[in-house]
C-alpha atoms as a PDB file:
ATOM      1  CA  UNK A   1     -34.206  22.700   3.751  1.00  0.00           C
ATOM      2  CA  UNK A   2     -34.951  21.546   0.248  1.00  0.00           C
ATOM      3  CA  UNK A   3     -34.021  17.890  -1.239  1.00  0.00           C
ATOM      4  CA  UNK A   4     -31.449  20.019  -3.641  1.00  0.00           C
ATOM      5  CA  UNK A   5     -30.217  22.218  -1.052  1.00  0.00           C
ATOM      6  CA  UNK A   6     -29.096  18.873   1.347  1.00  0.00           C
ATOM      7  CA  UNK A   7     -27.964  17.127  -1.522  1.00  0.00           C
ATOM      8  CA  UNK A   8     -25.741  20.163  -2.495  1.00  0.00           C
ATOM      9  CA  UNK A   9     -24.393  20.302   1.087  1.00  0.00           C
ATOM     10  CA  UNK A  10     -23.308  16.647   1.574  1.00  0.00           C
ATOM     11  CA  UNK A  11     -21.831  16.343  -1.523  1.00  0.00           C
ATOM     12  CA  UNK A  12     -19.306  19.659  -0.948  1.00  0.00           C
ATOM     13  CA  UNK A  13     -18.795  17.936   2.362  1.00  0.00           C
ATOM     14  CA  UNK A  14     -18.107  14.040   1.041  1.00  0.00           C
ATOM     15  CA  UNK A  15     -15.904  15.987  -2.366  1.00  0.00           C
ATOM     16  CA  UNK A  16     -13.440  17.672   0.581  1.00  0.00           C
ATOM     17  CA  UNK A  17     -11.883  14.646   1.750  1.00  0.00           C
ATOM     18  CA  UNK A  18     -10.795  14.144  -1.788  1.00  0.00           C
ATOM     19  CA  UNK A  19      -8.404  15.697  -4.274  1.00  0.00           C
ATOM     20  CA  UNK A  20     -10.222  17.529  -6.113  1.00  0.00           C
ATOM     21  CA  UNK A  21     -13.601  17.639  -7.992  1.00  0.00           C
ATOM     22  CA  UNK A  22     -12.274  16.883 -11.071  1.00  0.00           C
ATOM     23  CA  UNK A  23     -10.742  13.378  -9.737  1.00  0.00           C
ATOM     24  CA  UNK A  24     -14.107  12.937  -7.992  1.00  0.00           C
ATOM     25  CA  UNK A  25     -16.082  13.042 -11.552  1.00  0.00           C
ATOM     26  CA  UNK A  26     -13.296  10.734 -13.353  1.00  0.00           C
ATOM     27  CA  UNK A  27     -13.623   7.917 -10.935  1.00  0.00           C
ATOM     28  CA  UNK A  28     -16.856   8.288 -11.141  1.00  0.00           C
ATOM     29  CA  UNK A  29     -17.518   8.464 -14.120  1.00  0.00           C
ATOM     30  CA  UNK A  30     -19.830  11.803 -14.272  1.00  0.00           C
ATOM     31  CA  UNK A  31     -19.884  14.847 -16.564  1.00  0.00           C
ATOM     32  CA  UNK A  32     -18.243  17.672 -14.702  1.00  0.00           C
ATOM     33  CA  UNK A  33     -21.013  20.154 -15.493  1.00  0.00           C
ATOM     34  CA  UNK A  34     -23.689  17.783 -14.550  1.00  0.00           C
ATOM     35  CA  UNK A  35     -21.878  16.848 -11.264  1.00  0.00           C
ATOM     36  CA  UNK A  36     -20.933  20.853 -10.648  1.00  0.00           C
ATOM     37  CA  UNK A  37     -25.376  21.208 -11.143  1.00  0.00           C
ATOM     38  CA  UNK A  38     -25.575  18.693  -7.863  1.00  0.00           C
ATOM     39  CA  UNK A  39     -22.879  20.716  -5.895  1.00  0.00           C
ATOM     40  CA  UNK A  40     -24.505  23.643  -6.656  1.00  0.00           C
ATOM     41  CA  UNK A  41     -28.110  22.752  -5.992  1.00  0.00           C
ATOM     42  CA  UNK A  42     -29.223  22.920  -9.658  1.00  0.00           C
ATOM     43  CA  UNK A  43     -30.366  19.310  -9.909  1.00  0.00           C
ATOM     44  CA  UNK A  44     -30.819  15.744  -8.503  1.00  0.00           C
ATOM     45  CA  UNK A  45     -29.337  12.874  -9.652  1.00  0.00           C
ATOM     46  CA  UNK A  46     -31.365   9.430 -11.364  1.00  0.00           C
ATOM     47  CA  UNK A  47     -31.987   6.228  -8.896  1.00  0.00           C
ATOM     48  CA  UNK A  48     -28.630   4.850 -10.613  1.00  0.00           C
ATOM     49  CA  UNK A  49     -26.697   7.834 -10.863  1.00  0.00           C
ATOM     50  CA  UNK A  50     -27.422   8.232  -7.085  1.00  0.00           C
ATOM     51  CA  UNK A  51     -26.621   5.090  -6.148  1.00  0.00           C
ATOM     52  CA  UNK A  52     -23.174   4.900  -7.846  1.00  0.00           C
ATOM     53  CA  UNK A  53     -22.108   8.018  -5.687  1.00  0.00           C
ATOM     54  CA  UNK A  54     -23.639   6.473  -2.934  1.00  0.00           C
ATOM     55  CA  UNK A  55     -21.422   2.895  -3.309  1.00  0.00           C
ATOM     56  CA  UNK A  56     -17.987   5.749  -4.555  1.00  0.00           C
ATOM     57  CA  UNK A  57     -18.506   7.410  -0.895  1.00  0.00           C
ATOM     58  CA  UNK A  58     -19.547   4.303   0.998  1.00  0.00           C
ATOM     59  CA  UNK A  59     -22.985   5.953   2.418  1.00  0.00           C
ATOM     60  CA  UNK A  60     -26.331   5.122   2.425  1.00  0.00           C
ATOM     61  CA  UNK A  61     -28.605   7.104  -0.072  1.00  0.00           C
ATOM     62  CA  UNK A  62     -30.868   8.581   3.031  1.00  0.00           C
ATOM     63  CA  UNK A  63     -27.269   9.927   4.114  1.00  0.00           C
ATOM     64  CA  UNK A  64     -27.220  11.894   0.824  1.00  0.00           C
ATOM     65  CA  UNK A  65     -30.115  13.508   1.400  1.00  0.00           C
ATOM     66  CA  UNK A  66     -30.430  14.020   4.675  1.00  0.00           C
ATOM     67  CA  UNK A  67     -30.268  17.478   6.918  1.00  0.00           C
ATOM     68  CA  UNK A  68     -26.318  18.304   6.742  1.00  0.00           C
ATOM     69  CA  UNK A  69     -26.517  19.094  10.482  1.00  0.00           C
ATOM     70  CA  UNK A  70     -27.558  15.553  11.216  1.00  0.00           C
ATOM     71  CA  UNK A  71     -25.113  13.945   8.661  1.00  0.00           C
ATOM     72  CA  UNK A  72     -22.316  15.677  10.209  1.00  0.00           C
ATOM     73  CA  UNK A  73     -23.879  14.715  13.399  1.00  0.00           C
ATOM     74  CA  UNK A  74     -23.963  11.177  12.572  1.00  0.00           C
ATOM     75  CA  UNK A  75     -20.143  10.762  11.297  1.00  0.00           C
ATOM     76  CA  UNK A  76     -17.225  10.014  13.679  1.00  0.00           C
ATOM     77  CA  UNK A  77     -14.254  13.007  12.576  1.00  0.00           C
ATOM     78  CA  UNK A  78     -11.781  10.555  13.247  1.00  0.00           C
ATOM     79  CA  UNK A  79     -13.262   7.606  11.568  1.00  0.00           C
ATOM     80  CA  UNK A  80     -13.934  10.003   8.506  1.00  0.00           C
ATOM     81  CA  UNK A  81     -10.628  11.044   8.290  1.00  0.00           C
ATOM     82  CA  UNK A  82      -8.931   7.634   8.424  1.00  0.00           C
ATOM     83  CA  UNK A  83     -11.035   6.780   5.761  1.00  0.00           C
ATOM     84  CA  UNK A  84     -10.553   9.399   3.690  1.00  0.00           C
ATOM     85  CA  UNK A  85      -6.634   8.345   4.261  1.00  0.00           C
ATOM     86  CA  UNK A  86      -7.156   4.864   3.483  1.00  0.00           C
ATOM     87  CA  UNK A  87      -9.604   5.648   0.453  1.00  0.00           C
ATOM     88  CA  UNK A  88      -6.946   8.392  -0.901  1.00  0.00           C
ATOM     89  CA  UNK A  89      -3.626   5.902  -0.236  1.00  0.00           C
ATOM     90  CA  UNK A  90      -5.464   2.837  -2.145  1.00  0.00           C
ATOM     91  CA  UNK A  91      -6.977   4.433  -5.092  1.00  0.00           C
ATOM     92  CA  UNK A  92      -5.951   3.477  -8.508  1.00  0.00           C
ATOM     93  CA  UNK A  93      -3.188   2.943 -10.290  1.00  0.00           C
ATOM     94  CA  UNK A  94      -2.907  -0.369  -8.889  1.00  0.00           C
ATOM     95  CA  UNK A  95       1.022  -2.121  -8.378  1.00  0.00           C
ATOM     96  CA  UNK A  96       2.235  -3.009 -11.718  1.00  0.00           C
ATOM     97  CA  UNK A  97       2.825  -6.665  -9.058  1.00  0.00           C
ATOM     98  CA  UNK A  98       1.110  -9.948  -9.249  1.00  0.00           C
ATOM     99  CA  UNK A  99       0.189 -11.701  -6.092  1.00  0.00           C
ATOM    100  CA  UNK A 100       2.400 -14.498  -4.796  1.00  0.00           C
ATOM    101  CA  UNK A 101       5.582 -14.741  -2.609  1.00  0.00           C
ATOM    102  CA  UNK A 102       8.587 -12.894  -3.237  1.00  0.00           C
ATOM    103  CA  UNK A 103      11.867 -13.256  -1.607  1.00  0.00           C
ATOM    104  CA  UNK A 104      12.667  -9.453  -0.099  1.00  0.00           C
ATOM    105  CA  UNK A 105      16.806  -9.146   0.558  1.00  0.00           C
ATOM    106  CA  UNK A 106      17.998  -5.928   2.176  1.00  0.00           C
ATOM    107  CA  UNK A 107      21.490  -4.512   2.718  1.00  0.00           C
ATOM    108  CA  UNK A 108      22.861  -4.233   6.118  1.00  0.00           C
ATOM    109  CA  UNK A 109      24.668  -1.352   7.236  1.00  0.00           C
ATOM    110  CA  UNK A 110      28.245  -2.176   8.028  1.00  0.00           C
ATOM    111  CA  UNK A 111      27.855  -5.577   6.907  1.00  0.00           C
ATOM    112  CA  UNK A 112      28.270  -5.454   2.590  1.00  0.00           C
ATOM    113  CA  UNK A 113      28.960  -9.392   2.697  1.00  0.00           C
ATOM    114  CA  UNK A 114      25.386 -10.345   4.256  1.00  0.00           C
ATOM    115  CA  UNK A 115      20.919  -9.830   3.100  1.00  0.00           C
ATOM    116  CA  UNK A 116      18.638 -10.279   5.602  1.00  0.00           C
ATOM    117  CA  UNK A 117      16.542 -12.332   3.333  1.00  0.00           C
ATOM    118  CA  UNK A 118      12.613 -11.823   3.942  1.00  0.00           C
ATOM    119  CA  UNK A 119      10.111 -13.460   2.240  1.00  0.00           C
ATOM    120  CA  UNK A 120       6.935 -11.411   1.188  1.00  0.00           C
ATOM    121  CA  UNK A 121       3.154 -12.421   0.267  1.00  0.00           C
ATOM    122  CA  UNK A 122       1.662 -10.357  -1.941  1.00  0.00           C
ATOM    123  CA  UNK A 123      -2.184 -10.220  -2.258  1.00  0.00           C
ATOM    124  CA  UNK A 124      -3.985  -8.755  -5.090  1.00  0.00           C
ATOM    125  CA  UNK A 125      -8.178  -7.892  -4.860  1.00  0.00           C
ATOM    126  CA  UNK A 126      -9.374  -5.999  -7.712  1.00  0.00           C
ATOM    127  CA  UNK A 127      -7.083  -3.085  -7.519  1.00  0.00           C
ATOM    128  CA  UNK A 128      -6.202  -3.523  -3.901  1.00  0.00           C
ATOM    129  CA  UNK A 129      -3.284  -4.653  -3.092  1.00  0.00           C
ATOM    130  CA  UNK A 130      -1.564  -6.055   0.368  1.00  0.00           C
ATOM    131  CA  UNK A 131       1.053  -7.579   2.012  1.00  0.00           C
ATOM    132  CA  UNK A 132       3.086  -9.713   4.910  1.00  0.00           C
ATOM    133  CA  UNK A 133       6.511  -9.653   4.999  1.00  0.00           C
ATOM    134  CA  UNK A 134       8.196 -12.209   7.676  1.00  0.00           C
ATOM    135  CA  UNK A 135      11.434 -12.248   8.451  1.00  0.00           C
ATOM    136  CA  UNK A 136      12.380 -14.475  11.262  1.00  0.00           C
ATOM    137  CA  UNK A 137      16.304 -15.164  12.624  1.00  0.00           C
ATOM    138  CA  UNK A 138      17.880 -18.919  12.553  1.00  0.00           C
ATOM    139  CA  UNK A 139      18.656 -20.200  16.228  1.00  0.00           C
ATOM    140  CA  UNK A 140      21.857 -20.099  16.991  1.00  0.00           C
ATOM    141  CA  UNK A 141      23.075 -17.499  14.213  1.00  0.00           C
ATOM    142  CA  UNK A 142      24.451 -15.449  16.367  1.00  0.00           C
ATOM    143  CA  UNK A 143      23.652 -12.566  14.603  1.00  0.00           C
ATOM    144  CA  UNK A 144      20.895 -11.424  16.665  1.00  0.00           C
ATOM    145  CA  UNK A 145      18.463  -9.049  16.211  1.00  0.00           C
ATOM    146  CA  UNK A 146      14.198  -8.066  15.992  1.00  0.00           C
ATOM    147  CA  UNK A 147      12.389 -10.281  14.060  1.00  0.00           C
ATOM    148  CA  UNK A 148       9.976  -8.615  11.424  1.00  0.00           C
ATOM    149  CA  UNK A 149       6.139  -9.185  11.070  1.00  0.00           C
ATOM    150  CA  UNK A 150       5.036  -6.582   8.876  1.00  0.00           C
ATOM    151  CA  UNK A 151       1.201  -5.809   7.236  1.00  0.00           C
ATOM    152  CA  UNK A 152       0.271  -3.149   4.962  1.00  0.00           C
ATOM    153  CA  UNK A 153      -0.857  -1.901   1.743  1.00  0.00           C
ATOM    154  CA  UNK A 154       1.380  -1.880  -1.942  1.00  0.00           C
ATOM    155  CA  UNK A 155       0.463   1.581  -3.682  1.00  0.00           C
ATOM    156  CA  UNK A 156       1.783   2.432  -7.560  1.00  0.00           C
ATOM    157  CA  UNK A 157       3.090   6.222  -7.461  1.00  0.00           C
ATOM    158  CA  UNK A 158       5.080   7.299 -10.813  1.00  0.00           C
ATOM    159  CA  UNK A 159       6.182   4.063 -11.542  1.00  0.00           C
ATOM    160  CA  UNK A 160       7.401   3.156  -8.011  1.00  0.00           C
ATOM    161  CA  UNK A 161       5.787   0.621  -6.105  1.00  0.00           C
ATOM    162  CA  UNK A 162       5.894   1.378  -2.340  1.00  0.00           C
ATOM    163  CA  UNK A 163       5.031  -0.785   0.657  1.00  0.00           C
ATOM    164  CA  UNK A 164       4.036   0.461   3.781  1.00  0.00           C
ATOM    165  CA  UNK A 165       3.109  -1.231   6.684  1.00  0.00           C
ATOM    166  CA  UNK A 166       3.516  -1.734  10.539  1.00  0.00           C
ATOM    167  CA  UNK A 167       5.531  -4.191  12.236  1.00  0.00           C
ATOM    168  CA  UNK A 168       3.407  -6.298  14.366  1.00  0.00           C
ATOM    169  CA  UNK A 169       6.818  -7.430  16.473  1.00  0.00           C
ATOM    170  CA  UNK A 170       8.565  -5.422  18.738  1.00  0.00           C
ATOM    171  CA  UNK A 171       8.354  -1.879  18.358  1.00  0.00           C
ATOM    172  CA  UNK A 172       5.610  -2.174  15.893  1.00  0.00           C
ATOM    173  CA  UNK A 173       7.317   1.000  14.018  1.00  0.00           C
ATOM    174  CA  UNK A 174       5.994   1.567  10.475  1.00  0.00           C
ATOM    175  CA  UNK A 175       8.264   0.770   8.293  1.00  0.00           C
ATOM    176  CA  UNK A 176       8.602   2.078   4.309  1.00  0.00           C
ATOM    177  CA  UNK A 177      10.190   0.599   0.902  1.00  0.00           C
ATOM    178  CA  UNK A 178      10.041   1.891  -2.422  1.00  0.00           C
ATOM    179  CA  UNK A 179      10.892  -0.800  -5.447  1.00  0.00           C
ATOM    180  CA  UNK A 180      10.539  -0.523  -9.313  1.00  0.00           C
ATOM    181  CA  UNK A 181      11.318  -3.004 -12.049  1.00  0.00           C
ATOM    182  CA  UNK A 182      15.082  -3.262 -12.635  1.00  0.00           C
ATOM    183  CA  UNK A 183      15.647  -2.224 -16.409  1.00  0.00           C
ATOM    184  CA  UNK A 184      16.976  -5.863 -17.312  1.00  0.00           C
ATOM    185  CA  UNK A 185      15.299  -9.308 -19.289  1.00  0.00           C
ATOM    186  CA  UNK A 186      14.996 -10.591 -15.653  1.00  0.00           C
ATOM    187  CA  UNK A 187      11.702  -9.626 -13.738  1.00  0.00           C
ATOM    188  CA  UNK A 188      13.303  -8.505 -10.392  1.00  0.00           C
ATOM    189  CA  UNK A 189      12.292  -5.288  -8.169  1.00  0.00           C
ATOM    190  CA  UNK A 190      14.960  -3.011  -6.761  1.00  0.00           C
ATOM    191  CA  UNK A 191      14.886   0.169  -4.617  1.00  0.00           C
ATOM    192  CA  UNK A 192      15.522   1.696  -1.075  1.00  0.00           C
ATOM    193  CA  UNK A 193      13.857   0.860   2.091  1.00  0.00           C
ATOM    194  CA  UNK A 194      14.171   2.576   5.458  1.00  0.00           C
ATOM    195  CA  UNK A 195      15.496   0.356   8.317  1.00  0.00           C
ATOM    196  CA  UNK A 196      16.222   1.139  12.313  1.00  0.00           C
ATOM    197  CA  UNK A 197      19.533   0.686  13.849  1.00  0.00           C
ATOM    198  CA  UNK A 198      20.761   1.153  17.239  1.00  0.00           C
ATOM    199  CA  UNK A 199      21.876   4.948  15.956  1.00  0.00           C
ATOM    200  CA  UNK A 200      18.346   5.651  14.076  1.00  0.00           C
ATOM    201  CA  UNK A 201      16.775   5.184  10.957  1.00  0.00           C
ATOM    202  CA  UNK A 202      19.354   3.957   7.807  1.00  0.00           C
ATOM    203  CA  UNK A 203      18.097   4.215   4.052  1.00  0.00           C
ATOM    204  CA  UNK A 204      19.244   0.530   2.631  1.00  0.00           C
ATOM    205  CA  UNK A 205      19.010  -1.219  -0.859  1.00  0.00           C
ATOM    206  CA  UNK A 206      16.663  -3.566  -1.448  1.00  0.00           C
ATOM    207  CA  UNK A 207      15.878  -6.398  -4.237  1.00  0.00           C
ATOM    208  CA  UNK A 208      12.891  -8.473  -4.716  1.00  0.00           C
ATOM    209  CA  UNK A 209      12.630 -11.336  -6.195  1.00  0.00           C
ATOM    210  CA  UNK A 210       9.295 -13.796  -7.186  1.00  0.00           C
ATOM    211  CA  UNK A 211       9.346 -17.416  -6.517  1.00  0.00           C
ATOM    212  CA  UNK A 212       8.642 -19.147  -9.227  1.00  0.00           C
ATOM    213  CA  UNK A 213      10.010 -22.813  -7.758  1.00  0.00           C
ATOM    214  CA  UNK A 214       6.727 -22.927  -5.722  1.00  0.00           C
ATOM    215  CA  UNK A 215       8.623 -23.523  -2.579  1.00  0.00           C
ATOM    216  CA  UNK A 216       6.079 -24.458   0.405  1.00  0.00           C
ATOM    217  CA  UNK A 217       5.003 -21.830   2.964  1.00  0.00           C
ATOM    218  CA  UNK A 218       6.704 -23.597   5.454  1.00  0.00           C
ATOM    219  CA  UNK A 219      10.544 -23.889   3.776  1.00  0.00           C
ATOM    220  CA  UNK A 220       9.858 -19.892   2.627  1.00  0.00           C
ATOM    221  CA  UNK A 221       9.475 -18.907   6.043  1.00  0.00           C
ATOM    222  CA  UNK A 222      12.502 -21.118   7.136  1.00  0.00           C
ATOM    223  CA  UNK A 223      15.059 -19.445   4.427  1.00  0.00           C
ATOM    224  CA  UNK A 224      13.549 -15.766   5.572  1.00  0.00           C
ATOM    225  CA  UNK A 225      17.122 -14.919   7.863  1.00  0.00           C
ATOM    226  CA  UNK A 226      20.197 -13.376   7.036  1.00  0.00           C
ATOM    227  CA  UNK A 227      22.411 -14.862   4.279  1.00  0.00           C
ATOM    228  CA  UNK A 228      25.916 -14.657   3.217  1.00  0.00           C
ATOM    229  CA  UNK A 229      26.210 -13.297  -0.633  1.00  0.00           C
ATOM    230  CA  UNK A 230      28.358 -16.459  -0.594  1.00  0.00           C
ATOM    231  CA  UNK A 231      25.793 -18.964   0.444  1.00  0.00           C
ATOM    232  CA  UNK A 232      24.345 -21.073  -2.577  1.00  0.00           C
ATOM    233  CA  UNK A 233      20.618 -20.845  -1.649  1.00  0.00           C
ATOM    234  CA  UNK A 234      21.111 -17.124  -2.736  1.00  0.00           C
ATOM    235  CA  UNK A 235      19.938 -16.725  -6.706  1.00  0.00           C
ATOM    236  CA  UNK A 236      23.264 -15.558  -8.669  1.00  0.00           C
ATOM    237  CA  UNK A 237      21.471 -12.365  -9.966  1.00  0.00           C
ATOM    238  CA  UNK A 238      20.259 -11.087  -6.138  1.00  0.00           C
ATOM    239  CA  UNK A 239      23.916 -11.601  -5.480  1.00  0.00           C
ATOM    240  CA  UNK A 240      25.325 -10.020  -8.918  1.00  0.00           C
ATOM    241  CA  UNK A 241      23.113  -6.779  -8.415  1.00  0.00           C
ATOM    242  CA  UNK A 242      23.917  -6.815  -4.256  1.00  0.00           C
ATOM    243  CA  UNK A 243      27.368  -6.386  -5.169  1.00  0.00           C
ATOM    244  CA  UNK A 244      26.735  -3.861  -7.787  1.00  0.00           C
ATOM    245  CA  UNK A 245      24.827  -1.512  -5.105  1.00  0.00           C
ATOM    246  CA  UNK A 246      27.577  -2.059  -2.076  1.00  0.00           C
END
């Protein structure tokens, strides 16, 4: 099979795990028609052109223009296909978030006077973003219940942030919460997050909040429990918009 002909095939096939060829050429940075002359066989790309949709699909150039029976040969479906989800849930826009650690409170159903308090770390890398949110319970509290351990990725989505992630404690269930800024002078995140209770999944409120004291690692970690809106170490305007959203 000709150089053009391969090339034509394993592009079609690398362009279908994506949204479209349009979003293809505008991340990459290509002229539609030129790219559409590639798909179609017309014509081969320049040593840089190549490479750049080599490095945007995460191949080797042989791969490119290889046999597309040995190609497709050559690729796990599975592996493909989680990439391909990873690839499509990270893309830009990136979270409107900087990194750091955030204090994460959460509503508890049946229980308006108390926030489990978490405390969040927020990574930034280029234009990925992740996350671990730790929430651990004070000895003794009486309170009871799973602690939280959670990883994952922060996507942007219409002006929403969301974090999802898996719970490395326990049931390791993913979990989901969707923040935005709160339309206020104060920079503070609110939204919904979905929680399980002993009767199922509950849709709570949720409020973030940066630290900008610089408290240590350590002393974050220690506050991350559930808190009383009455309880001092609570800032004024988590407990003002708690209140609000009872």
């Amino acid at each position: 099979m000709p150089i053009r002909e391969n090339l034509a095939a394993n592009l079609r096939r690398l362009v279908q795990r994506h949204a479209s060829v349009s979003a293809v050429c505008r991340e990459l940075g290509i002229n539609r028609t030129q790219f559409e002359r590639y798909l179609q066989g017309k014509a081969v790309p320049n040593k840089a052109t190549a490479r750049l949709i080599c490095d945007y699909f995460k191949i080797d150039e042989n791969e490119l223009y290889r046999e597309p029976a040995a190609a497709a040969a050559k690729s796990d479906g599975n592996a493909t296909l989680r990439q391909a989800l990873y690839e499509n849930m990270v893309r830009p826009p990136s979270p409107a978030i900087a990194g750091g650690t955030y204090f994460t409170y959460f509503s508890m159903p049946g229980r308006p006077d108390f926030l489990m308090r978490s405390v969040t770390f927020v990574r930034r890398e280029a234009d990925l973003v992740t996350f671990r949110r730790v929430t651990r319970w004070a000895p003794g509290d009486g309170r009871g219940s799973a602690p939280g351990n959670h990883y994952g990725v922060a996507i942007s989505r219409l002006n929403w942030i969301y974090f999802t992630g898996i719970n490395r404690r326990q049931t390791t269930e993913p979990s989901l919460m969707t923040v935005q800024w709160a339309p206020i002078s104060e920079p503070v995140l609110v939204g919904r997050a979905i929680v399980l209770t002993g009767s199922g999944p509950a849709f709570v409120s949720v409020i973030m909040r940066q630290d900008v004291a610089r408290i240590s690692m350590r002393r974050a970690l220690q506050m991350a429990h559930i808190v009383s809106l009455d309880d001092p170490s609570v800032d004024r305007l988590v407990v003002s918009l708690a209140r609000e959203n009872r």
